[in-house]
Structures are given as structure tokens and as C-alpha cells.
N, C-alpha and C. Protein backbone atom coordinates (compact mmCIF):
# COMPACT_ATOMS: atom_id res chain seq x y z
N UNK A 1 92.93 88.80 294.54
CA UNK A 1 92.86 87.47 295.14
C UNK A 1 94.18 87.14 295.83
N UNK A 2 93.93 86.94 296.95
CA UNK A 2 95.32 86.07 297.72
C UNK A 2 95.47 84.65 297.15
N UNK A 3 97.08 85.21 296.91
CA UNK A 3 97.63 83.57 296.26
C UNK A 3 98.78 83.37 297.04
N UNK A 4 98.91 84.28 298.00
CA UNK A 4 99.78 83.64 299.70
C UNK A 4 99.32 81.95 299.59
N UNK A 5 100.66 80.69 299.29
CA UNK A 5 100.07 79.85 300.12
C UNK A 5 99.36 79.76 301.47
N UNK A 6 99.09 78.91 302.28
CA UNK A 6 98.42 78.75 303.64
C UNK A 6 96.98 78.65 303.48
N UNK A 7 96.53 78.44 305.03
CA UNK A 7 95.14 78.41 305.15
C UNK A 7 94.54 79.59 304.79
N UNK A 8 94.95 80.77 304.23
CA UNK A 8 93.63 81.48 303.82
C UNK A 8 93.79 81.48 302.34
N UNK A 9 94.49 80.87 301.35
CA UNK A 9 94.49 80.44 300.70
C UNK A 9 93.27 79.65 300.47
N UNK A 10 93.10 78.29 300.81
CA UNK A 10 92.23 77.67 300.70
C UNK A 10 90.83 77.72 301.01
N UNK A 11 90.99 78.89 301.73
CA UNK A 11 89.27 79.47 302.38
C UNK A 11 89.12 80.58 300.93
N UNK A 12 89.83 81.42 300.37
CA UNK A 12 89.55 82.06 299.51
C UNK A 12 89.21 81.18 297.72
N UNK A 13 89.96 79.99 297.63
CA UNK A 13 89.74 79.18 296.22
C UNK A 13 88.05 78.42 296.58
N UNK A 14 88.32 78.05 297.91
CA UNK A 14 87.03 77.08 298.20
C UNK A 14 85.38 77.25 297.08
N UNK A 15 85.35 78.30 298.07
CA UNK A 15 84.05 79.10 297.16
C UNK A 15 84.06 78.95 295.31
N UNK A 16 85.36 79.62 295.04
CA UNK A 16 85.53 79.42 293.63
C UNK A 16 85.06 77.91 292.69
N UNK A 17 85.88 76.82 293.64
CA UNK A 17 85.81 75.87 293.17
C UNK A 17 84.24 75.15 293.21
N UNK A 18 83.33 75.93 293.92
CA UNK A 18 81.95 74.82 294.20
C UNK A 18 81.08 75.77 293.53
N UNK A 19 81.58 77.14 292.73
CA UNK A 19 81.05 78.13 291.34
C UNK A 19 81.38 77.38 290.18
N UNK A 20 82.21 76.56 290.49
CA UNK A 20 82.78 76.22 288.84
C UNK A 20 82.05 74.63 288.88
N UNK A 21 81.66 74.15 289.86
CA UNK A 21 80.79 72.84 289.97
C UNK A 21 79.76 73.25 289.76
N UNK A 22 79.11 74.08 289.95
CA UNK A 22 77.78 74.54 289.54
C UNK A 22 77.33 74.97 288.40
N UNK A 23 78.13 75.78 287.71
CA UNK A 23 78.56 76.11 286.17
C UNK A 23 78.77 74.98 285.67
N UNK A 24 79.61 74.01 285.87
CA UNK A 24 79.47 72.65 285.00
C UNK A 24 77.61 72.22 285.10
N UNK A 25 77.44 71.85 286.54
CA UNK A 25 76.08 71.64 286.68
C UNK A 25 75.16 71.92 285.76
N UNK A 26 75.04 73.01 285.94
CA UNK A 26 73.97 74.21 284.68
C UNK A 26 74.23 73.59 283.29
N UNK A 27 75.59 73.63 282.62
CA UNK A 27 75.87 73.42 281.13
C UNK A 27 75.40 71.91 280.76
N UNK A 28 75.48 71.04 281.85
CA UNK A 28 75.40 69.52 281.53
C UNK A 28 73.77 69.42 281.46
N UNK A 29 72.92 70.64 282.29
CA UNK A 29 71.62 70.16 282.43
C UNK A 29 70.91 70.88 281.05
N UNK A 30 71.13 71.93 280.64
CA UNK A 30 71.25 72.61 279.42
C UNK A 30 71.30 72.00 278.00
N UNK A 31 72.60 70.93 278.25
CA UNK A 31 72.91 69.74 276.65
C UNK A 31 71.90 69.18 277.28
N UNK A 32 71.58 68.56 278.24
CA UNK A 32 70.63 67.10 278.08
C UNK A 32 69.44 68.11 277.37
N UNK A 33 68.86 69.10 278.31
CA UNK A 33 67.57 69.46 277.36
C UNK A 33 67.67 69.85 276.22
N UNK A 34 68.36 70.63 275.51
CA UNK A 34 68.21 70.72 274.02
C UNK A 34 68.79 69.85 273.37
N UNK A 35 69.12 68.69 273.54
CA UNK A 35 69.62 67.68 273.16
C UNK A 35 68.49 66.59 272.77
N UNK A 36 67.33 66.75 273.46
CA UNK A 36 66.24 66.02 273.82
C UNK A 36 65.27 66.57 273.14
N UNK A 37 65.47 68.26 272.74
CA UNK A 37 64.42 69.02 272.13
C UNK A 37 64.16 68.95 270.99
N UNK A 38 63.20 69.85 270.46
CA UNK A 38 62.96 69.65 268.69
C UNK A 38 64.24 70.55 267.99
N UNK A 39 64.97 71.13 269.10
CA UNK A 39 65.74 72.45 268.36
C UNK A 39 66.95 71.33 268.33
N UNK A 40 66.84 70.19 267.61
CA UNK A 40 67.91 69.09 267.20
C UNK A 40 67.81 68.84 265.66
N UNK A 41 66.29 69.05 265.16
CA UNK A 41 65.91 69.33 264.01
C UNK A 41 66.14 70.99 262.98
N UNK A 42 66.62 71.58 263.69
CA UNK A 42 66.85 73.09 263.53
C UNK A 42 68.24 73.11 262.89
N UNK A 43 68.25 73.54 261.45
CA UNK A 43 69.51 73.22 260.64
C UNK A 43 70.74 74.59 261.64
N UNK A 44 71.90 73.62 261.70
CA UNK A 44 72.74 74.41 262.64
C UNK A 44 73.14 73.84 263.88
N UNK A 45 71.74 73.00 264.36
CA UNK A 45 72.20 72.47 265.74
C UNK A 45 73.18 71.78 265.89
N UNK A 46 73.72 71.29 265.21
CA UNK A 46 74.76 70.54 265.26
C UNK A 46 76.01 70.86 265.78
N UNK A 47 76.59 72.23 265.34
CA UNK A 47 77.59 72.46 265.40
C UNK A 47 77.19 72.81 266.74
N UNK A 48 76.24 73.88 267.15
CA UNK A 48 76.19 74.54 268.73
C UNK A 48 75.94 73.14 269.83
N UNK A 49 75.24 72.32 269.45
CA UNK A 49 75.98 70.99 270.58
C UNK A 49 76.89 70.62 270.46
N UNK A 50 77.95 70.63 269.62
CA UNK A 50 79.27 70.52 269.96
C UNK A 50 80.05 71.11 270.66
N UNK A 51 79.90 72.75 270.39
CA UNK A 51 80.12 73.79 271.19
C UNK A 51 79.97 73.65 272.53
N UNK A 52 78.54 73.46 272.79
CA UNK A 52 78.08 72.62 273.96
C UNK A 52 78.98 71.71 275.01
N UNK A 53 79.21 71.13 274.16
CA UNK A 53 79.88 69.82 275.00
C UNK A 53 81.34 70.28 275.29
N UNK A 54 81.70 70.94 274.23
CA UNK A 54 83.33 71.44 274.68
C UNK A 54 83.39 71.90 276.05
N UNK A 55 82.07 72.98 275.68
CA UNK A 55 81.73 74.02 277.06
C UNK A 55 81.65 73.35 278.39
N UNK A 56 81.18 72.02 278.30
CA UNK A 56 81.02 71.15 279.40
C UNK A 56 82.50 71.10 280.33
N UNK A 57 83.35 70.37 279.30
CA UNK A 57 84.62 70.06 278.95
C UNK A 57 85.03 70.94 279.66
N UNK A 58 85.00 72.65 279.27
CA UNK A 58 86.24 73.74 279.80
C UNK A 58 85.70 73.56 281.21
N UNK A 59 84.22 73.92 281.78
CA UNK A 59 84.23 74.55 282.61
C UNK A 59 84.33 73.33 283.74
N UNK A 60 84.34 72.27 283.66
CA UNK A 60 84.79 70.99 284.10
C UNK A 60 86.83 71.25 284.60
N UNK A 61 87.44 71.57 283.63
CA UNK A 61 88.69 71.65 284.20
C UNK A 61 88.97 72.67 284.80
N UNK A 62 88.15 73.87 284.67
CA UNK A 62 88.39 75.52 285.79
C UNK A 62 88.56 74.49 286.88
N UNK A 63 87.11 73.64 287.87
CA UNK A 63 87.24 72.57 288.93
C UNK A 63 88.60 71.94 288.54
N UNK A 64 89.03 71.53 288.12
CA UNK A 64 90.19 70.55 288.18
C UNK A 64 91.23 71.63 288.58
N UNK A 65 91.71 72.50 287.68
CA UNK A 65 92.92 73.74 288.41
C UNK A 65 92.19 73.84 289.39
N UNK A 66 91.26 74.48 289.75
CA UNK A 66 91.16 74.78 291.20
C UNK A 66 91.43 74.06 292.42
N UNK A 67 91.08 72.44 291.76
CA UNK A 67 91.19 71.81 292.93
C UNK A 67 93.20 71.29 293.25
N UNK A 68 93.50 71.31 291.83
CA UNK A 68 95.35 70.68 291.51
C UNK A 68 95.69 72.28 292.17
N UNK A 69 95.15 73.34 292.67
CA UNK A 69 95.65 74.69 293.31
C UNK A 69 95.65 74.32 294.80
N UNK A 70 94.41 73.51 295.57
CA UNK A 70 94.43 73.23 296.57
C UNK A 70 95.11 72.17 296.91
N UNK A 71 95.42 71.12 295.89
CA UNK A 71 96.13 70.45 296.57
C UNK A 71 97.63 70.49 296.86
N UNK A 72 98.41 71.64 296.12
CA UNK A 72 100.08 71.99 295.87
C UNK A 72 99.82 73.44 297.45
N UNK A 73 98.55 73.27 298.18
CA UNK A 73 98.81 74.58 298.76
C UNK A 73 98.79 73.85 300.23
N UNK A 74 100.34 74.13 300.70
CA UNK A 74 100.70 73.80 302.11
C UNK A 74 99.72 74.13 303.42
N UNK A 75 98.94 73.24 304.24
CA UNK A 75 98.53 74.19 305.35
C UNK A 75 99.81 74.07 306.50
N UNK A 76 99.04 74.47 307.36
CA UNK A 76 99.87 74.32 308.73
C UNK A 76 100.50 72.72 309.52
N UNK A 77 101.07 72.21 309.92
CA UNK A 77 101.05 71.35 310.46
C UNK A 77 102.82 70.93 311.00
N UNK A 78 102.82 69.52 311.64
CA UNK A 78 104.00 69.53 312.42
C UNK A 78 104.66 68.47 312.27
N UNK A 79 105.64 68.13 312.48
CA UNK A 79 106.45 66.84 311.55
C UNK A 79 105.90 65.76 313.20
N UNK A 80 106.49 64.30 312.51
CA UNK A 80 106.39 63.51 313.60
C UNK A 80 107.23 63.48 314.92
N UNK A 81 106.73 62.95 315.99
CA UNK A 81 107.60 63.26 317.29
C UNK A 81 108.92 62.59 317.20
N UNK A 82 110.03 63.52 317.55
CA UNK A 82 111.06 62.85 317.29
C UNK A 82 112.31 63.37 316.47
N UNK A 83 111.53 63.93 315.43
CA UNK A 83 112.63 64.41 313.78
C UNK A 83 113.10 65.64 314.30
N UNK A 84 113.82 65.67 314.38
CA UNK A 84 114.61 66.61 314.62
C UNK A 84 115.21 68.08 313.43
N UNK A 85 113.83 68.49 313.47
CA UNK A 85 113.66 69.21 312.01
C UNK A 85 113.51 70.74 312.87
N UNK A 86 113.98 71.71 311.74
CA UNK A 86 113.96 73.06 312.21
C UNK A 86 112.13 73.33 311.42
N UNK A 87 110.80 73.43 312.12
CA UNK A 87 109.63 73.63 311.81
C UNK A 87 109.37 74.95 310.70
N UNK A 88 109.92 75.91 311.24
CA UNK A 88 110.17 77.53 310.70
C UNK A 88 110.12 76.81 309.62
N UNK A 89 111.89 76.73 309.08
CA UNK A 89 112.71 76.56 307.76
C UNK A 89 111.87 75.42 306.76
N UNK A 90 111.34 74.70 307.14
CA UNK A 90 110.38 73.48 306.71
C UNK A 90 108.98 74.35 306.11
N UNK A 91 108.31 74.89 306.77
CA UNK A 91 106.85 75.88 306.50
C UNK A 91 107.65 76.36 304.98
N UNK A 92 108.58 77.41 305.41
CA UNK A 92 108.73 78.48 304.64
C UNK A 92 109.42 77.92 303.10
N UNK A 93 109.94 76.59 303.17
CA UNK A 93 110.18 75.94 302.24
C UNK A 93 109.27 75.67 301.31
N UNK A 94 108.34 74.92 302.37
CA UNK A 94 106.65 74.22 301.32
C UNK A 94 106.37 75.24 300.72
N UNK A 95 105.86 76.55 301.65
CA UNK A 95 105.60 77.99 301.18
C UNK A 95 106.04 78.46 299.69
N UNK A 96 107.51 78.16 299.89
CA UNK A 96 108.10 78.46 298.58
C UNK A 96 107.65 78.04 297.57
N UNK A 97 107.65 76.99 297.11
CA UNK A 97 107.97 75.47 296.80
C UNK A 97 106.14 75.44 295.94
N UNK A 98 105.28 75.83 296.55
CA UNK A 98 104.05 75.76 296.52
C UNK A 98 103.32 76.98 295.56
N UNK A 99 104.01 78.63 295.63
CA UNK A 99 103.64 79.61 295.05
C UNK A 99 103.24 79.53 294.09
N UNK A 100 104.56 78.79 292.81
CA UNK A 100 104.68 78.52 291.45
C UNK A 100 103.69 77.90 291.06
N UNK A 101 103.26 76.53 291.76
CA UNK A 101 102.40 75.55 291.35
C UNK A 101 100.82 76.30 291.20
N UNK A 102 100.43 77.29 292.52
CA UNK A 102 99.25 77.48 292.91
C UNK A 102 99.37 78.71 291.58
N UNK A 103 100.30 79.77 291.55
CA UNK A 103 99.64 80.87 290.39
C UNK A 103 99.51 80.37 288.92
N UNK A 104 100.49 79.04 288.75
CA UNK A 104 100.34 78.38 287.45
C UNK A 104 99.03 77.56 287.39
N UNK A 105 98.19 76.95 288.44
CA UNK A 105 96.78 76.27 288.35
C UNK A 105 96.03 77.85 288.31
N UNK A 106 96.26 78.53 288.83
CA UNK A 106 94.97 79.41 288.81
C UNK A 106 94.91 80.32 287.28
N UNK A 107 96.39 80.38 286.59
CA UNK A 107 96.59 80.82 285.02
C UNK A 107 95.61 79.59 284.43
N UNK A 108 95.82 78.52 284.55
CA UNK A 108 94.82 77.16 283.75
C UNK A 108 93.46 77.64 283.92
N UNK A 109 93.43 78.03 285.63
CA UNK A 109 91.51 77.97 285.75
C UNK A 109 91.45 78.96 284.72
N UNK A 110 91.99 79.87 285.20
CA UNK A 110 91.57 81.34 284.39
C UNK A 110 91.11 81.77 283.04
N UNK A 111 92.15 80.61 281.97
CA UNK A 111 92.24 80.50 280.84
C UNK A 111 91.08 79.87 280.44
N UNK A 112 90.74 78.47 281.22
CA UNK A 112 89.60 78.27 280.67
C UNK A 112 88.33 78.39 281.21
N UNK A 113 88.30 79.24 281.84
CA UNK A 113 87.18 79.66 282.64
C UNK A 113 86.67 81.01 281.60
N UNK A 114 87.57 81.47 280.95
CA UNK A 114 87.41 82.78 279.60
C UNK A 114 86.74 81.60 278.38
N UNK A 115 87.47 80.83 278.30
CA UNK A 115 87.05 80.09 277.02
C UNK A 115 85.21 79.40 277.15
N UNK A 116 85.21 78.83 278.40
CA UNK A 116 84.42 78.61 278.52
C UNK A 116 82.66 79.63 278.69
N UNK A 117 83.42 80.96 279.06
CA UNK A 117 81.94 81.98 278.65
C UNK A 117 82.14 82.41 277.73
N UNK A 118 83.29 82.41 276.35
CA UNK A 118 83.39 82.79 275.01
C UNK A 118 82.18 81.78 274.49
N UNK A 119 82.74 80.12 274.59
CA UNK A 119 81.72 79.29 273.81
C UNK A 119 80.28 79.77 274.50
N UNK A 120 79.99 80.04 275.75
CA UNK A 120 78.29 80.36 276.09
C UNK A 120 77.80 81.44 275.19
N UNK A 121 78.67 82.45 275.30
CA UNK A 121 78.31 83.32 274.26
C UNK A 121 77.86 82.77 272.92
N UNK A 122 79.15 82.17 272.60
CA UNK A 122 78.74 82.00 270.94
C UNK A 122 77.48 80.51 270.58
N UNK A 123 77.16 79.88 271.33
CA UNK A 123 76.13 79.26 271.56
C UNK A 123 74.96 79.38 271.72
N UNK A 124 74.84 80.65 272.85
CA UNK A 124 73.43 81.79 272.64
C UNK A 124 73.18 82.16 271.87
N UNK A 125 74.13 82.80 270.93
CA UNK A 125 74.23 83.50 269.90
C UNK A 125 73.81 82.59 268.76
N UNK A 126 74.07 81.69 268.72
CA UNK A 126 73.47 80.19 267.36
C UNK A 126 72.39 79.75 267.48
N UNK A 127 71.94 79.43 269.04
CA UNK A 127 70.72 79.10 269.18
C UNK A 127 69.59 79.97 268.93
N UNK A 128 69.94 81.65 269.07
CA UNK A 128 69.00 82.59 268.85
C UNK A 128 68.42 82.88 267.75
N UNK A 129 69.98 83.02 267.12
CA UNK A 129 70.07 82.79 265.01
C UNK A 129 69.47 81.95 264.73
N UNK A 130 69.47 80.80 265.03
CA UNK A 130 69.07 79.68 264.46
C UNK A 130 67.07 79.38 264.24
N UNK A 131 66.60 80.02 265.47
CA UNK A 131 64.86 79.85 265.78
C UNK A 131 64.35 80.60 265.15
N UNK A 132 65.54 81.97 264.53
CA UNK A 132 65.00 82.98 263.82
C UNK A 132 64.63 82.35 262.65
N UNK A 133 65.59 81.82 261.69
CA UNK A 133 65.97 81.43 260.51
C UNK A 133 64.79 80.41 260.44
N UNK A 134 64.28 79.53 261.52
CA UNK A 134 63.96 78.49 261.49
C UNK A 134 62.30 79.06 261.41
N UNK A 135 61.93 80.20 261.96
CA UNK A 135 60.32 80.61 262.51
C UNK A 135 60.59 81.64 261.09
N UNK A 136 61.14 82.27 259.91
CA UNK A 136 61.28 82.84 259.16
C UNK A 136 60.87 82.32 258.00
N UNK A 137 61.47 80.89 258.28
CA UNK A 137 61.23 79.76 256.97
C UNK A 137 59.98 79.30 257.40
N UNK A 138 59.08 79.21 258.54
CA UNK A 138 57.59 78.66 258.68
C UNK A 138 57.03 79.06 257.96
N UNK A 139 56.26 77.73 257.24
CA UNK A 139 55.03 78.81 255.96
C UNK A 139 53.94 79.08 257.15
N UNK A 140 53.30 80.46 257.02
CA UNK A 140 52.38 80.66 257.71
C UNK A 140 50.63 79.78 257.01
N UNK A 141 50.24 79.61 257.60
CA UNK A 141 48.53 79.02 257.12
C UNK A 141 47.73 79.72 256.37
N UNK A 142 47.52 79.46 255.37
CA UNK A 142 46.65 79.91 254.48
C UNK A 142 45.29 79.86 254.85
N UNK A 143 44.63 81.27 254.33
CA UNK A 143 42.77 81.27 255.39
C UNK A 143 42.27 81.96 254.01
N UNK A 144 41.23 80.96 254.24
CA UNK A 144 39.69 81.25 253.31
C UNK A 144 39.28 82.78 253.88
N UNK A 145 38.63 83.06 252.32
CA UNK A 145 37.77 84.56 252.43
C UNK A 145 36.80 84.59 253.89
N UNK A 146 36.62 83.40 254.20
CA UNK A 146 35.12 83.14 255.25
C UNK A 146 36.41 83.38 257.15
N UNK A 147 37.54 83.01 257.22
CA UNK A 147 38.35 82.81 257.95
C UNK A 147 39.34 84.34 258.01
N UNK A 148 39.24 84.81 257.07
CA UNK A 148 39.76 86.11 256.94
C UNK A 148 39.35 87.73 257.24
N UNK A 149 37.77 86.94 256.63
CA UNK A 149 37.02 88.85 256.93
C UNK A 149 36.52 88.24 259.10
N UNK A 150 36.56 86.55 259.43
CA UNK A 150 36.55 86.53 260.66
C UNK A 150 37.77 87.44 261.40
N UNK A 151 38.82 86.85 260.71
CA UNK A 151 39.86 87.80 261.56
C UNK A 151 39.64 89.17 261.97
N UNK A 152 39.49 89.44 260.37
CA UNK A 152 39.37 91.23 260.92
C UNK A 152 38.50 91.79 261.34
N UNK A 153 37.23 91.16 261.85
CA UNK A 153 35.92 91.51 262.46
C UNK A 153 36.62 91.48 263.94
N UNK A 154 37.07 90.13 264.14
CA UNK A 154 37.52 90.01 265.54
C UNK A 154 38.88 91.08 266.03
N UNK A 155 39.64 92.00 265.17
CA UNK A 155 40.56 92.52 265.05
C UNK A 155 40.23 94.02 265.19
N UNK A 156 38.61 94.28 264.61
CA UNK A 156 38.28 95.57 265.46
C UNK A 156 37.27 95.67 266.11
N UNK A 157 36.87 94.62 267.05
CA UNK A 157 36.33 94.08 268.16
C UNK A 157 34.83 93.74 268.10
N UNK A 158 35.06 93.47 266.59
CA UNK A 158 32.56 92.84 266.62
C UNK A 158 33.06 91.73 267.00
N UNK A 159 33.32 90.94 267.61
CA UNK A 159 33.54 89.61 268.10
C UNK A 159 32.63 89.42 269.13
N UNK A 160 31.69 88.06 269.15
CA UNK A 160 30.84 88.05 270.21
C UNK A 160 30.99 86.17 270.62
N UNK A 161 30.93 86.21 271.87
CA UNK A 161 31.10 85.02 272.48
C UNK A 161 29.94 84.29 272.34
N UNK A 162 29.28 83.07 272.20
CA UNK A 162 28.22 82.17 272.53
C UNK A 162 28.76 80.49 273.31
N UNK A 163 27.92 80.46 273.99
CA UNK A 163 27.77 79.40 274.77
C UNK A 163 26.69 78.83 274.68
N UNK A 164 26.57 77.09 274.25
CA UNK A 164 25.63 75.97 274.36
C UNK A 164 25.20 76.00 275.83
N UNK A 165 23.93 75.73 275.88
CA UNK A 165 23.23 75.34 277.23
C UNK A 165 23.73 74.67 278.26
N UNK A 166 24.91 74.34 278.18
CA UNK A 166 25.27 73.54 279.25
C UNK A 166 26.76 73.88 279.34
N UNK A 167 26.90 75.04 278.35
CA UNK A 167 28.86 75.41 278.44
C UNK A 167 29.73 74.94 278.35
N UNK A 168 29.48 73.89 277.53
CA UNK A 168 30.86 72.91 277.20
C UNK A 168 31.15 73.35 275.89
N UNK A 169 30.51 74.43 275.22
CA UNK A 169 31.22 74.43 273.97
C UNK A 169 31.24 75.89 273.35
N UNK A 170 32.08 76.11 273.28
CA UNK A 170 31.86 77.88 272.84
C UNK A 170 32.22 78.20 271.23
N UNK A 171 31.46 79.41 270.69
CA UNK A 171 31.73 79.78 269.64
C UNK A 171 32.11 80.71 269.91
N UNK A 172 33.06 81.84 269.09
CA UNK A 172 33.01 83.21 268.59
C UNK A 172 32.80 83.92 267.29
N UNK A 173 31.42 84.46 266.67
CA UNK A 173 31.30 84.76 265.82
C UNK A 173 31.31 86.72 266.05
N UNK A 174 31.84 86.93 264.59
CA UNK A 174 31.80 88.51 264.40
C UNK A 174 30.46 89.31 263.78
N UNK A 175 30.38 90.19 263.83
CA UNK A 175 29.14 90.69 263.25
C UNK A 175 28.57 89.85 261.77
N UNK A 176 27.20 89.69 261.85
CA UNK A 176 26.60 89.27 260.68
C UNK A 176 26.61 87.59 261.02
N UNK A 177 26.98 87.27 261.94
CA UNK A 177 26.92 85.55 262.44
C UNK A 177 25.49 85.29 263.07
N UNK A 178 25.49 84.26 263.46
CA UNK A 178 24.40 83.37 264.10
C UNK A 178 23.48 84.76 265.10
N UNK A 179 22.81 84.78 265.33
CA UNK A 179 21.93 84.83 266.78
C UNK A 179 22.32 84.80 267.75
N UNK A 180 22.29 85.05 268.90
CA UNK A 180 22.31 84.50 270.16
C UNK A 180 21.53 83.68 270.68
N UNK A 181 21.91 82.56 270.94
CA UNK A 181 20.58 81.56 271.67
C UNK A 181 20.81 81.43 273.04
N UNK A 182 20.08 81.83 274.01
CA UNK A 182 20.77 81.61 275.19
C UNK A 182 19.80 80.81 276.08
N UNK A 183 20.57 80.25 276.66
CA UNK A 183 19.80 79.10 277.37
C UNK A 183 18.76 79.34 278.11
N UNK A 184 17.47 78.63 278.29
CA UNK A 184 16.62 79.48 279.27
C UNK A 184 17.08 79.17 280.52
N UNK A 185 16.72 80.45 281.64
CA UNK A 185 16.81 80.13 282.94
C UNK A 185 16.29 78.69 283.88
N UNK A 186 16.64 77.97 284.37
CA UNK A 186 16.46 77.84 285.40
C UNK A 186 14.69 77.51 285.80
N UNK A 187 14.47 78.87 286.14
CA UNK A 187 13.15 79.09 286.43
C UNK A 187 12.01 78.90 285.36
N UNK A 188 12.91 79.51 284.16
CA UNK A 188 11.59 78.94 282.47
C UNK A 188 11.43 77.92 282.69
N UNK A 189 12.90 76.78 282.77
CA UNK A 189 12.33 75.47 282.48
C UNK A 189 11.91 74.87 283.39
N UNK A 190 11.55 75.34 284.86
CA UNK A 190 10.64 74.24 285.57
C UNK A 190 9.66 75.04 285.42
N UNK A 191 8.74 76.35 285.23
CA UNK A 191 7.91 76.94 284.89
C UNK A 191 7.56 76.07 283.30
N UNK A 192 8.05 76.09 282.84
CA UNK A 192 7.92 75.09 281.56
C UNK A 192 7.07 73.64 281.35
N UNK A 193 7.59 72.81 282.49
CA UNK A 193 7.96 71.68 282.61
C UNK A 193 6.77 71.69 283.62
N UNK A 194 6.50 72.65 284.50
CA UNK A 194 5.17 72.92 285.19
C UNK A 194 3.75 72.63 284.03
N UNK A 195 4.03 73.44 283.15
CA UNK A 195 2.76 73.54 282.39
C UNK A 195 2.50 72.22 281.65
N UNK A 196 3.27 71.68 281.29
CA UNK A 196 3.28 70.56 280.18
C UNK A 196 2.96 69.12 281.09
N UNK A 197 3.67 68.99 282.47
CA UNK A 197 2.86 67.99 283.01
C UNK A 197 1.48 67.85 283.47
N UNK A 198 0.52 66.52 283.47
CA UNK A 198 -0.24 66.76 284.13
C UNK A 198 -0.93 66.87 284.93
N UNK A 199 -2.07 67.17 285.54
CA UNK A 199 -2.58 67.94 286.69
C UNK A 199 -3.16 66.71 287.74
N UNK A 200 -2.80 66.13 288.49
CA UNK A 200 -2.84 64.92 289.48
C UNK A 200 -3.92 65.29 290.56
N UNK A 201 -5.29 64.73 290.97
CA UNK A 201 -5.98 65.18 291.52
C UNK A 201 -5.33 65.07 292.65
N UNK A 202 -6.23 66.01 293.52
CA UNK A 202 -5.74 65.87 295.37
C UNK A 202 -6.69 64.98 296.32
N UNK A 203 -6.10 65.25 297.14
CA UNK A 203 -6.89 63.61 298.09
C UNK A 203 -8.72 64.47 298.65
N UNK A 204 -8.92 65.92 298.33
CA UNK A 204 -9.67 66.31 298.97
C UNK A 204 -11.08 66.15 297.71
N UNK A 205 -10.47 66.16 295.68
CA UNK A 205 -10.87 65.74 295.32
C UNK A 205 -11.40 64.85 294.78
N UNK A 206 -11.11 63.70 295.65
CA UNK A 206 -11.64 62.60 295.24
C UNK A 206 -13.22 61.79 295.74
N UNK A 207 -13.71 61.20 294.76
CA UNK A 207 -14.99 60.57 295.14
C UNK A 207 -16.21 61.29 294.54
């Protein structure tokens, strides 16, 4: 990285500094949701939202050095008309003058720009632990003899689908279940519905 004061100085931090706004971005949107979640009830959370928030904290001041780097970093420019100043000797002064400040902000970003993906780490790392511990301790559901030999029917595939006449409601039973009832066609039931009404004379039999 160029840490030459001047303008390419500031074209090279630029970028940096609107990575480390975005990284704050991410971490702040991150606490609000698990902050909001059930994993607040999850013994442990506590400490990793704290973690959290520190994390906010570091990667919040990487932006601050970066930006206290741009502002100690001299660009170009020219005194007012008139002063009777040597321009050279003036540049190369700020220049000077400016080095110390800019490699000592970018030691700050640096430092906590490490701290700040140590805590992501160790935050991932709690939250992961933690769902384990938490889905470990779930009592699983207890199933009746009638719910059990279902499973394992459906587990080496006698499983059979049924649908009510009109498909709003489905069963799945395994071998040794219900019947199949399947709806009649279409065509049965107005063939059906044919036979059962009755027979209306025509206009040719009448009289």
C-alpha cells in the first residue's frame, strides 16, 4: 500500500474506507436480527451479543482511522495571491509533517480491523455451539405403536397417497390402511345423475 502522502494517497485509502462502512453496515444489520430472534432465548446468547456490539464498535473506528488518515494527508494546492512563500519548501514540509500521522492512523485501522474479524470469528463460533447444544437438549416427540410402525411403512416405501373428491384433503396411509376411494369421473356422475332424473315428455308426445 502507498502511504506516500498526496493525491494518490487518497485515491488508494478511499476504497478502503467505504469497505469498512459496509462491514459496519453488515454487523449492525446482523445484531438487529438476532437480537430480534428466538436465538435470544438460547442459553449463551448473551455474551455473543455483546461480542456483537463490540464488533460493531471496532469495525466502526477502522472508518474513523481511515478517515483521521485522510484528513492529516496533504493534497496539492497553492497559498493565497500575494504571500510570498517558497511553494516547493511548503509541499515538502506538509509532506513531511503528514507521513507520521497517516502510518500511525493506518497502525489504528489495522489493529482494529484484526480485532474486529477475531470477535466475527469467535461469535460464529458461539452461535454455532450454541444451536447445537440447544437442538441436542430438544426432547424429540414421543409416537404411539399406531404412529411408529406408520413411520416405518412409509420409510420403506408402502406409503400410498389418497385424495377426497374434491382434493382439499389428503391422507397418507401405509400398507394394511383404508381402501382407495376414488372419486368418480366426471362422466359417472352425469351418466349417474342421467339415470336417476326423470324422463320429461317431448312436444311430439303429447296429446
Amino acid at each position: 500500500m502507498d502511504k506516500a502522502p498526496g493525491p494518490g494517497f487518497l485515491s488508494t485509502v478511499t476504497p478502503l474506507l467505504l469497505e469498512s462502512q459496509q462491514l459496519t453496515r453488515q454487523l449492525v444489520t446482523a445484531l438487529s436480527r438476532l437480537s430480534t430472534s428466538e436465538y435470544v432465548t438460547v442459553p449463551g446468547s448473551r455474551s455473543t451479543l455483546d461480542t456483537l456490539t463490540a464488533t460493531v464498535a471496532s469495525a466502526a473506528l477502522v472508518t474513523t482511522h481511515l478517515a483521521q488518515a485522510i484528513s492529516v494527508n496533504p493534497l496539492i494546492g497553492v497559498s493565497l495571491p500575494g504571500a510570498a512563500v517558497d511553494e516547493e519548501a511548503v509541499r515538502q514540509a506538509r509532506e513531511t509533517d503528514a507521513e507520521s500521522g497517516i502510518v500511525e492512523c493506518l497502525a489504528e485501522a489495522l489493529h482494529d480491523l484484526d480485532l474486529t474479524a477475531t470477535c466475527c470469528s469467535y461469535s460464529a463460533t458461539s452461535i454455532g455451539r450454541a444451536l447445537e447444544r440447544a437442538e441436542a437438549a430438544m426432547p424429540l416427540p414421543k409416537l404411539n405403536a399406531k404412529q411408529a410402525t406408520a413411520l416405518e411403512g412409509l420409510a420403506q416405501g408402502e406409503g400410498r397417497r389418497y385424495e377426497d373428491s374434491f382434493g382439499r384433503q389428503t391422507k397418507v396411509y401405509v400398507s394394511g390402511g383404508p381402501p382407495s376411494i376414488r372419486p368418480p369421473s366426471p362422466s359417472s356422475r352425469s351418466t349417474a345423475w342421467s339415470r336417476s332424473r326423470p324422463t320429461l315428455p317431448t312436444a311430439g308426445a303429447r296429446g
